[in-house]
PDB file of N, CA and C in Angstrom:
ATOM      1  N   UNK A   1     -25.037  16.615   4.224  1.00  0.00           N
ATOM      2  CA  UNK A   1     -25.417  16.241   2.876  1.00  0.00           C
ATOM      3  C   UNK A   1     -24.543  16.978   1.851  1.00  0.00           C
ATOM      4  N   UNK A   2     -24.361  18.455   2.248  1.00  0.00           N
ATOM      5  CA  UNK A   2     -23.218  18.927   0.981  1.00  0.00           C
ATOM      6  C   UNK A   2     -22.207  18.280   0.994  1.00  0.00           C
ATOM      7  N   UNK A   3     -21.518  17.908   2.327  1.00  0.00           N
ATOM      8  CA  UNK A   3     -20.214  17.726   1.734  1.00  0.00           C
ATOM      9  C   UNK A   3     -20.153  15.879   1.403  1.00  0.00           C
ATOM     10  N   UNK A   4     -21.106  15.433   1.592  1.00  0.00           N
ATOM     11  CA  UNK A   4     -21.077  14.194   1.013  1.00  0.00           C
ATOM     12  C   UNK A   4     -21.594  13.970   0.004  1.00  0.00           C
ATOM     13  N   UNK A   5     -22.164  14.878  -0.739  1.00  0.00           N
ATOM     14  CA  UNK A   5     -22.460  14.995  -2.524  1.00  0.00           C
ATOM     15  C   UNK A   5     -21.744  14.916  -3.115  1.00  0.00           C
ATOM     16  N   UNK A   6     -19.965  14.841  -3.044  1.00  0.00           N
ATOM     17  CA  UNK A   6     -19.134  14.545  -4.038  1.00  0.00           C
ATOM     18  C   UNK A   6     -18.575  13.057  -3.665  1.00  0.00           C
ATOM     19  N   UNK A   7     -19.228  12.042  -2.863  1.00  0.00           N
ATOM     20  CA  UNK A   7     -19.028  10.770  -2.576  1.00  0.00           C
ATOM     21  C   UNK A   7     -19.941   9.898  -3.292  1.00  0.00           C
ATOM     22  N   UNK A   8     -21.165  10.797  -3.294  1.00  0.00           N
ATOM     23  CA  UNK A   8     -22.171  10.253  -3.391  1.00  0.00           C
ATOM     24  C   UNK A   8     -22.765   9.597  -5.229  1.00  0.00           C
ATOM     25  N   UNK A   9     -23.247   8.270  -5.285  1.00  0.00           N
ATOM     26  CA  UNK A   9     -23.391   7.683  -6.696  1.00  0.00           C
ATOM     27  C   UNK A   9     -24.868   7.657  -6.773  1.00  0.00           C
ATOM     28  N   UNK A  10     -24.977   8.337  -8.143  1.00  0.00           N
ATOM     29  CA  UNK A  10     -26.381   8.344  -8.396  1.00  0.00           C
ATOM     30  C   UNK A  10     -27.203   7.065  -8.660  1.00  0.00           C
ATOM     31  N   UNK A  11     -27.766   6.638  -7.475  1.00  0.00           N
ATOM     32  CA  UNK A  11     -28.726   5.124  -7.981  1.00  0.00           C
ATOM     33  C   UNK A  11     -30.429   5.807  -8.389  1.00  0.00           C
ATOM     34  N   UNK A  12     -30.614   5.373  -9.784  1.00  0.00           N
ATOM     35  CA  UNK A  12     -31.933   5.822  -9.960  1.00  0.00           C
ATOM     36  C   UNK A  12     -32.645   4.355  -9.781  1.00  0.00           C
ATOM     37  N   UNK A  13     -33.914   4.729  -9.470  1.00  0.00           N
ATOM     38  CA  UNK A  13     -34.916   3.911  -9.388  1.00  0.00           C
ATOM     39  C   UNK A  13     -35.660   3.116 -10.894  1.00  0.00           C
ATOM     40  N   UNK A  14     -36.402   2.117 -10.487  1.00  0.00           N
ATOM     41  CA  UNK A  14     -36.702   1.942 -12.064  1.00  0.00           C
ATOM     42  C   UNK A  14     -37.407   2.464 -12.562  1.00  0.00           C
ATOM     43  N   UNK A  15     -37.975   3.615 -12.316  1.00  0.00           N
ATOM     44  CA  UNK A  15     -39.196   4.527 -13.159  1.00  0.00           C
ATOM     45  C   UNK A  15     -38.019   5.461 -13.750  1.00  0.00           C
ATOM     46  N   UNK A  16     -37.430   6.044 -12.835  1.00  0.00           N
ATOM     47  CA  UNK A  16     -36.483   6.915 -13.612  1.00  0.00           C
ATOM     48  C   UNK A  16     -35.567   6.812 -14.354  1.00  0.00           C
ATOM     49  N   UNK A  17     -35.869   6.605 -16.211  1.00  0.00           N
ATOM     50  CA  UNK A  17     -35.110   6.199 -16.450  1.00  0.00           C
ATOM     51  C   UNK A  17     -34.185   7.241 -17.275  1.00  0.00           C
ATOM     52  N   UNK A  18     -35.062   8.680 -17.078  1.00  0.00           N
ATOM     53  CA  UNK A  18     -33.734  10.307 -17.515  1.00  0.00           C
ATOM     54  C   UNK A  18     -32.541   9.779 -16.444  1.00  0.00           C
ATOM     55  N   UNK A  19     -32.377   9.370 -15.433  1.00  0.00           N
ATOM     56  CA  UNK A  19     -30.901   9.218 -14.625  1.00  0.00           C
ATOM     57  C   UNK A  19     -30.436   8.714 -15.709  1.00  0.00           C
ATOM     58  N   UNK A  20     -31.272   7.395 -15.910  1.00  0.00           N
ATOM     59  CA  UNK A  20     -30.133   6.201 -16.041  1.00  0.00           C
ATOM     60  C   UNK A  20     -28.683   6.644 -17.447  1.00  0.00           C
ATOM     61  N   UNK A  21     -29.415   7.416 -18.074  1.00  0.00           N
ATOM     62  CA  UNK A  21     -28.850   8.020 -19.498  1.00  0.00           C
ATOM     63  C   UNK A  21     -28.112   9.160 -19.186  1.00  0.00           C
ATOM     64  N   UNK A  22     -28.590   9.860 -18.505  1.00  0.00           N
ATOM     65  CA  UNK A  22     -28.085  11.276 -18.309  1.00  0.00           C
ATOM     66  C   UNK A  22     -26.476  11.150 -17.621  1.00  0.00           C
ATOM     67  N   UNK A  23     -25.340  11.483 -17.783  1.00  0.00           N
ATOM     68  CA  UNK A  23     -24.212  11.193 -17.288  1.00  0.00           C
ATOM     69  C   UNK A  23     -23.880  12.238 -16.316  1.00  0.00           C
ATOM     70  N   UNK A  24     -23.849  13.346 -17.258  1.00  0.00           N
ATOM     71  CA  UNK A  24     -23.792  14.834 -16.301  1.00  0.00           C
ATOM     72  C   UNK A  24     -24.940  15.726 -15.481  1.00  0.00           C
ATOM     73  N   UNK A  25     -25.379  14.417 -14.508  1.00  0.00           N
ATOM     74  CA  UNK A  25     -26.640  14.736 -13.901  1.00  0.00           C
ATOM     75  C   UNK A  25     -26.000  15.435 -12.471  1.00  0.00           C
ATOM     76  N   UNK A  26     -26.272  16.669 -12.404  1.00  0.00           N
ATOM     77  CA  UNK A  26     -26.502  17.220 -10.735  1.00  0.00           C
ATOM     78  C   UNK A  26     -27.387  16.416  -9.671  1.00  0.00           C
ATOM     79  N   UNK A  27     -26.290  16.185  -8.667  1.00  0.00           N
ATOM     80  CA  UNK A  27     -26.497  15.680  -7.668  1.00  0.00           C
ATOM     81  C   UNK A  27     -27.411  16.412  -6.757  1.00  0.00           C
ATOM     82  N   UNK A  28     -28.142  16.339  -6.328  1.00  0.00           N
ATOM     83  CA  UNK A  28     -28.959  17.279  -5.465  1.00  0.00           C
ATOM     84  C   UNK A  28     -29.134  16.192  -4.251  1.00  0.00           C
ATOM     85  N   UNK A  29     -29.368  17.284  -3.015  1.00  0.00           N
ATOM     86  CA  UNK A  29     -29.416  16.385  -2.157  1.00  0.00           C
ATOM     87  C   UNK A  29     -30.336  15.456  -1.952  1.00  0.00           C
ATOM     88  N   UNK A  30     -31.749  15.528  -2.160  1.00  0.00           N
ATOM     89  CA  UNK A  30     -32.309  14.050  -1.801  1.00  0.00           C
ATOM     90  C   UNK A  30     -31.480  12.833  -2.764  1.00  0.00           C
ATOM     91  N   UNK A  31     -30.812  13.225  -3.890  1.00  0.00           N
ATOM     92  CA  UNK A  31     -29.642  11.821  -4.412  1.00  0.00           C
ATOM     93  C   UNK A  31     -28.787  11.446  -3.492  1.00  0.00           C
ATOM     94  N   UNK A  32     -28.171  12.538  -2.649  1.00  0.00           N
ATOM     95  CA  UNK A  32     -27.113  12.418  -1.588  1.00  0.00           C
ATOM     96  C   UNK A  32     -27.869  11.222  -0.805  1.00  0.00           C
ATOM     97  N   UNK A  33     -29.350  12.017  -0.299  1.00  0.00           N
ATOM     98  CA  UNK A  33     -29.798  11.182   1.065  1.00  0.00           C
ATOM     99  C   UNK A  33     -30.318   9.794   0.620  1.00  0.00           C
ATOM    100  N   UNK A  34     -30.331   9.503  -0.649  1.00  0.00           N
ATOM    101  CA  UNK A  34     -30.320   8.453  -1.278  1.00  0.00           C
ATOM    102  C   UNK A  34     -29.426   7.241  -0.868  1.00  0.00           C
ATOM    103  N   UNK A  35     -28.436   7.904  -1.281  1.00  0.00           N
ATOM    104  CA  UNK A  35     -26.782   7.069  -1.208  1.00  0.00           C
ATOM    105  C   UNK A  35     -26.266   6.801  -0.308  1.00  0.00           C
ATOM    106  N   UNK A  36     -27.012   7.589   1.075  1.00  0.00           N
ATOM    107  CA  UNK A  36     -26.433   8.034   2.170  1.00  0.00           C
ATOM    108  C   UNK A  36     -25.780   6.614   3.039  1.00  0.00           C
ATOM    109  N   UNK A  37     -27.019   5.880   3.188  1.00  0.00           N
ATOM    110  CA  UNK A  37     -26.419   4.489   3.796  1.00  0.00           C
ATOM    111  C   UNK A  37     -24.970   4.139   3.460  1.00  0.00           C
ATOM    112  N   UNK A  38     -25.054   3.786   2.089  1.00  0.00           N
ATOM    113  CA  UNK A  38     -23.793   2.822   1.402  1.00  0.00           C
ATOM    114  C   UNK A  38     -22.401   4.667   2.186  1.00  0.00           C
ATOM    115  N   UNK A  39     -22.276   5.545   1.868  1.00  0.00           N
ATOM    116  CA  UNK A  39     -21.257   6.393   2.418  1.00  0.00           C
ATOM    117  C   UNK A  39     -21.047   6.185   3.868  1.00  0.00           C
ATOM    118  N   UNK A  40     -22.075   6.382   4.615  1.00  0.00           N
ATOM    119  CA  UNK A  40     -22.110   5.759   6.334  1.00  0.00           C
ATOM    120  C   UNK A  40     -21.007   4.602   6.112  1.00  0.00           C
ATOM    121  N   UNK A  41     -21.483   3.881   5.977  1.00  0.00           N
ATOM    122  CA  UNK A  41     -20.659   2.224   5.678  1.00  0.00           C
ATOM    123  C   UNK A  41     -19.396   2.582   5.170  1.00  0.00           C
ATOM    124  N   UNK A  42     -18.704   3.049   4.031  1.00  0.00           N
ATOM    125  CA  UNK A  42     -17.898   3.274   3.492  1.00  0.00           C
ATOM    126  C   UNK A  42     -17.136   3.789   4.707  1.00  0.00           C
ATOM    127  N   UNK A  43     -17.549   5.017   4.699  1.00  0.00           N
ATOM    128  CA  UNK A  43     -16.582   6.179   5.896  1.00  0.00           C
ATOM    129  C   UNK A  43     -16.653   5.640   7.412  1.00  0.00           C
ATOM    130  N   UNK A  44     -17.146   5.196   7.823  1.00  0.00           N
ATOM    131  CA  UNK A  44     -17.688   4.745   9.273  1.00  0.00           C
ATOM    132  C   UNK A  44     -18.349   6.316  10.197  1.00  0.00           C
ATOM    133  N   UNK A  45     -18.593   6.047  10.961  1.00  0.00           N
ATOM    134  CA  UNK A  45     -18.932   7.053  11.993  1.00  0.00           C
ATOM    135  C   UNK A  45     -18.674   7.276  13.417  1.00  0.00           C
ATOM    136  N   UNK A  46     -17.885   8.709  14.092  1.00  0.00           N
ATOM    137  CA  UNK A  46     -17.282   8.596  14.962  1.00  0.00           C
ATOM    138  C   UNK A  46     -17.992   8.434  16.357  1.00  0.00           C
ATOM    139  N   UNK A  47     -19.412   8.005  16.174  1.00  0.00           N
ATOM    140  CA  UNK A  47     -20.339   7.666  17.124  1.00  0.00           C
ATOM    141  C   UNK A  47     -20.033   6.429  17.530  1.00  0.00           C
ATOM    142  N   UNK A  48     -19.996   6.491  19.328  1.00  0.00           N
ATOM    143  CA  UNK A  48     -19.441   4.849  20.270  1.00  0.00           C
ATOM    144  C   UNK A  48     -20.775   4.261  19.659  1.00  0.00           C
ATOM    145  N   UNK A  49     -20.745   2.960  20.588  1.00  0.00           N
ATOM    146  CA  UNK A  49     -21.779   2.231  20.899  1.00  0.00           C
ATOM    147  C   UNK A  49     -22.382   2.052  22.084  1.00  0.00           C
ATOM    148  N   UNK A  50     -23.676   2.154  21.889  1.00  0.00           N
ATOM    149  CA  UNK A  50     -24.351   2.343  23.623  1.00  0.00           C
ATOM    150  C   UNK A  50     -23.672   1.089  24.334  1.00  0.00           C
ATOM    151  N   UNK A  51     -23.283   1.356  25.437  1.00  0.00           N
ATOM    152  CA  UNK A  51     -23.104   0.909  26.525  1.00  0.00           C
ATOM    153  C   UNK A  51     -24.395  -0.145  26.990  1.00  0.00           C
ATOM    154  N   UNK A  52     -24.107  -1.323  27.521  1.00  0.00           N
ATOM    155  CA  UNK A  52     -25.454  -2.048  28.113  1.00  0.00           C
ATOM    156  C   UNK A  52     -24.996  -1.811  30.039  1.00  0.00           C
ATOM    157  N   UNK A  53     -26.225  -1.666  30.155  1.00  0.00           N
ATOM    158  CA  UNK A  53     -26.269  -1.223  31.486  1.00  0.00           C
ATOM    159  C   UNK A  53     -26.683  -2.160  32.415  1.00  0.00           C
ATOM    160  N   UNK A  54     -27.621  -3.178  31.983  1.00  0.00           N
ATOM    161  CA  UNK A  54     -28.267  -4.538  32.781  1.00  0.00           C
ATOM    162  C   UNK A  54     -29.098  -3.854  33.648  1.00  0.00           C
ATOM    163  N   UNK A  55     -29.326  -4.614  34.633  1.00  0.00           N
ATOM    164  CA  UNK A  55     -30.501  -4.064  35.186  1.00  0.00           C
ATOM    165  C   UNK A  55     -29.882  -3.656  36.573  1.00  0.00           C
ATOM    166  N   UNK A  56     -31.090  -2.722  36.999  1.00  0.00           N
ATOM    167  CA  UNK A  56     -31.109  -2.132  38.724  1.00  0.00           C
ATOM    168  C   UNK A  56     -30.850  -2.912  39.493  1.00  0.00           C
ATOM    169  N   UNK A  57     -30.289  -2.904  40.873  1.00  0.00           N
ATOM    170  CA  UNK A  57     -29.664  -3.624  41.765  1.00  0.00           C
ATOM    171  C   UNK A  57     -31.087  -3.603  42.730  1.00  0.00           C
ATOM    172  N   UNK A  58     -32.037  -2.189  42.367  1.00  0.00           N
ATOM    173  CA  UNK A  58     -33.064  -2.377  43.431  1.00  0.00           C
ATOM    174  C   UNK A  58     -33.331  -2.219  45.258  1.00  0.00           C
ATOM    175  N   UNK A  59     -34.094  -1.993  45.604  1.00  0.00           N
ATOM    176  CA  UNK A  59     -34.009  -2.113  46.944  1.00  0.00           C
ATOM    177  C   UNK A  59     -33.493  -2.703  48.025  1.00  0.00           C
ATOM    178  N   UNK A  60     -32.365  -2.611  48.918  1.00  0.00           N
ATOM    179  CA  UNK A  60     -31.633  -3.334  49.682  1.00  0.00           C
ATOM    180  C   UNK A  60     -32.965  -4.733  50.367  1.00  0.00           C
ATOM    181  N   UNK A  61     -32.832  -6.003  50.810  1.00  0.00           N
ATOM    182  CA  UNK A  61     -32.769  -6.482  50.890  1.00  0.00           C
ATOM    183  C   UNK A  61     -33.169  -6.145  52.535  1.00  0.00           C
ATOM    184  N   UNK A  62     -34.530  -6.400  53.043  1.00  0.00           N
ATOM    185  CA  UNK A  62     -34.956  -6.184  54.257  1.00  0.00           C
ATOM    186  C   UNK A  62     -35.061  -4.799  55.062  1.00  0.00           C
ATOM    187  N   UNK A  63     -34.882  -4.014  53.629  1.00  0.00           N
ATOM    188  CA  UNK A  63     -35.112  -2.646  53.821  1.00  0.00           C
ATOM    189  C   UNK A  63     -37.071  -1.992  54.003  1.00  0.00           C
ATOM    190  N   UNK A  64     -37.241  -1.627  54.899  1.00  0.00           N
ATOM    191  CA  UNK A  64     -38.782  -1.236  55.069  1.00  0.00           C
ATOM    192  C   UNK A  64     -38.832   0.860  54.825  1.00  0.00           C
ATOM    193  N   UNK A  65     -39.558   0.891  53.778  1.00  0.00           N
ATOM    194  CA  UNK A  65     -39.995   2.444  53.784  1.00  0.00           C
ATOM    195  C   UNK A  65     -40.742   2.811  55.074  1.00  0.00           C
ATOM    196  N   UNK A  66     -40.457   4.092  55.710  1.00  0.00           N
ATOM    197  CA  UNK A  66     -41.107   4.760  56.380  1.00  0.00           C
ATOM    198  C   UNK A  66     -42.495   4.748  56.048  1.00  0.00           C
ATOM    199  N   UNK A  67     -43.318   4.226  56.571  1.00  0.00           N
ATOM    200  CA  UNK A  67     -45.039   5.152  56.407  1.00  0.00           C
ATOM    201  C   UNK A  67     -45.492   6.456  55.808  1.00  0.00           C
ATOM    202  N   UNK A  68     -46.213   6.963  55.439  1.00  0.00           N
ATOM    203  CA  UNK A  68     -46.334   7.990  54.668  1.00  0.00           C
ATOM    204  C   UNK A  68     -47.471   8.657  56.293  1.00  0.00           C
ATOM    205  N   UNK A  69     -46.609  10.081  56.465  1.00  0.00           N
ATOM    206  CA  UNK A  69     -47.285  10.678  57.598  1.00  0.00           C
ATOM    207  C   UNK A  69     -48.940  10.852  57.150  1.00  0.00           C
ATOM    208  N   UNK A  70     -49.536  10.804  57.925  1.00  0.00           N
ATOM    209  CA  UNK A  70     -51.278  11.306  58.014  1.00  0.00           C
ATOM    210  C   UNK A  70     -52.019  12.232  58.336  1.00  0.00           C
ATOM    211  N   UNK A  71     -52.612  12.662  58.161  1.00  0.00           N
ATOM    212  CA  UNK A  71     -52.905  14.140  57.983  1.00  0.00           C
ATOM    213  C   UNK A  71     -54.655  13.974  58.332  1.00  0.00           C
ATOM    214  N   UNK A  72     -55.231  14.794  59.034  1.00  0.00           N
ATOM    215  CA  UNK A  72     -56.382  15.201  59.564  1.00  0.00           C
ATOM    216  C   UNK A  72     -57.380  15.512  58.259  1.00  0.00           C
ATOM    217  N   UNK A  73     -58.470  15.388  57.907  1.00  0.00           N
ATOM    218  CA  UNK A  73     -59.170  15.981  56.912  1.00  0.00           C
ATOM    219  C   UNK A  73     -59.885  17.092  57.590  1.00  0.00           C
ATOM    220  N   UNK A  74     -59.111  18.318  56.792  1.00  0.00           N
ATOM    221  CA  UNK A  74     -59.896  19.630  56.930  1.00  0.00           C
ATOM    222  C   UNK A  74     -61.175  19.986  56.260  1.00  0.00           C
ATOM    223  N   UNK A  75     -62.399  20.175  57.307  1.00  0.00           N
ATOM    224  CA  UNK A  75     -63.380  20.167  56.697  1.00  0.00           C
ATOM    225  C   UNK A  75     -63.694  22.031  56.558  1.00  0.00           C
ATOM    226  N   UNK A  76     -64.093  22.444  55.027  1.00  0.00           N
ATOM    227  CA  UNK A  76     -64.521  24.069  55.794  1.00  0.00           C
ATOM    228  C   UNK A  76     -65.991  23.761  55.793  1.00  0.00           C
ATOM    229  N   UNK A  77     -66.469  24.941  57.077  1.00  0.00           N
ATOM    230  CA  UNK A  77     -67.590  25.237  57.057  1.00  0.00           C
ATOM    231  C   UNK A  77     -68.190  26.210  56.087  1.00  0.00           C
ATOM    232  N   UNK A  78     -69.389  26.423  56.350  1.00  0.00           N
ATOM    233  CA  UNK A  78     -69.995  27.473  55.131  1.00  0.00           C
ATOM    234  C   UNK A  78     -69.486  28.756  55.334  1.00  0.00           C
ATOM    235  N   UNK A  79     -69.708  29.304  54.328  1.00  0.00           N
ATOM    236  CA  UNK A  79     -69.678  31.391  54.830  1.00  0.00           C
ATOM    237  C   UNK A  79     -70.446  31.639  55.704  1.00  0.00           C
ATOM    238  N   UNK A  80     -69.802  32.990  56.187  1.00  0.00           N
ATOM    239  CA  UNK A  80     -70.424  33.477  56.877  1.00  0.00           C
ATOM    240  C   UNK A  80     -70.660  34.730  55.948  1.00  0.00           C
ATOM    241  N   UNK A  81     -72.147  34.928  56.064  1.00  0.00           N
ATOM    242  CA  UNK A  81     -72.852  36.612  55.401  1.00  0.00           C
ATOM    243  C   UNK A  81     -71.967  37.806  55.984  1.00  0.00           C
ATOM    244  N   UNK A  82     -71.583  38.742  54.936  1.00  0.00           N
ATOM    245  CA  UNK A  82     -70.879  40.153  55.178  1.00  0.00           C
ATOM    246  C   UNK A  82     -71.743  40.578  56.431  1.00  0.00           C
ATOM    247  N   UNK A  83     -73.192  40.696  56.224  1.00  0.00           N
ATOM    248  CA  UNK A  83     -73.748  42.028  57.192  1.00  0.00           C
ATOM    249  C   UNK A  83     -73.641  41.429  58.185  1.00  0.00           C
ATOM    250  N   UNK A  84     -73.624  40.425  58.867  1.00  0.00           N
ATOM    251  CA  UNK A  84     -73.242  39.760  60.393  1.00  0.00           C
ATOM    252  C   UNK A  84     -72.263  40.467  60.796  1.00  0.00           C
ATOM    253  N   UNK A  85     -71.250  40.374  59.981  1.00  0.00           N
ATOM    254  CA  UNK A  85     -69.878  41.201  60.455  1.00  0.00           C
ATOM    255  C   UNK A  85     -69.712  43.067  60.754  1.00  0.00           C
ATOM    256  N   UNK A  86     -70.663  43.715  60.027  1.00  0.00           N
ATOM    257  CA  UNK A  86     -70.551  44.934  59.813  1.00  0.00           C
ATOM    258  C   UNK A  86     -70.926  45.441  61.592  1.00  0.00           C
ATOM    259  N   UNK A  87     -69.852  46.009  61.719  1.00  0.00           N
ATOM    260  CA  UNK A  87     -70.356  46.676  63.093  1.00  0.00           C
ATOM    261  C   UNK A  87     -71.253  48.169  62.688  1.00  0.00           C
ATOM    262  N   UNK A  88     -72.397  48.747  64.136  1.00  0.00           N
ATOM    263  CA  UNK A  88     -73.847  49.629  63.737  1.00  0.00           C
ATOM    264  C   UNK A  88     -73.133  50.583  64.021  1.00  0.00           C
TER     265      UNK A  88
END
């Protein structure tokens, strides 16, 4: 935004009409970010253009996933009480 404040043309809105008169008006930046479009355009920008990619080619063609391995359900049993364990 600074250094495009000396590109930048003051467009006031129609309420504001101190711009419209005022000649030696300071630019401040929300005027910059105002203007900003029309300078984009003017100067261009050294940003490519996205690339189109189309779509995924996807899963080969009579290809089968492995099964997902299976697994036992571990059941726990209850506690067992401390004093069972305590040797006399």
């Amino acid at each position: 935004m600074w250094a495009a404040r000396k590109l930048a043309v003051v467009l006031p809105r129609d309420w504001e009409q101190y711009l419209k008169t005022n000649k030696s008006i300071k630019i401040t930046p929300s005027l910059v970010q105002r203007d900003f479009s029309r300078i984009i355009t003017t100067l261009g920008t050294f940003a490519k253009f996205p690339k189109r990619r189309g779509f995924s080619s996807g899963r080969i063609k009579g290809y089968k996933k492995a099964p997902r391995t299976r697994h036992d359900v571990i059941k726990k049993g209850s506690k067992k009480s401390t004093e069972n364990l305590k040797a006399p």
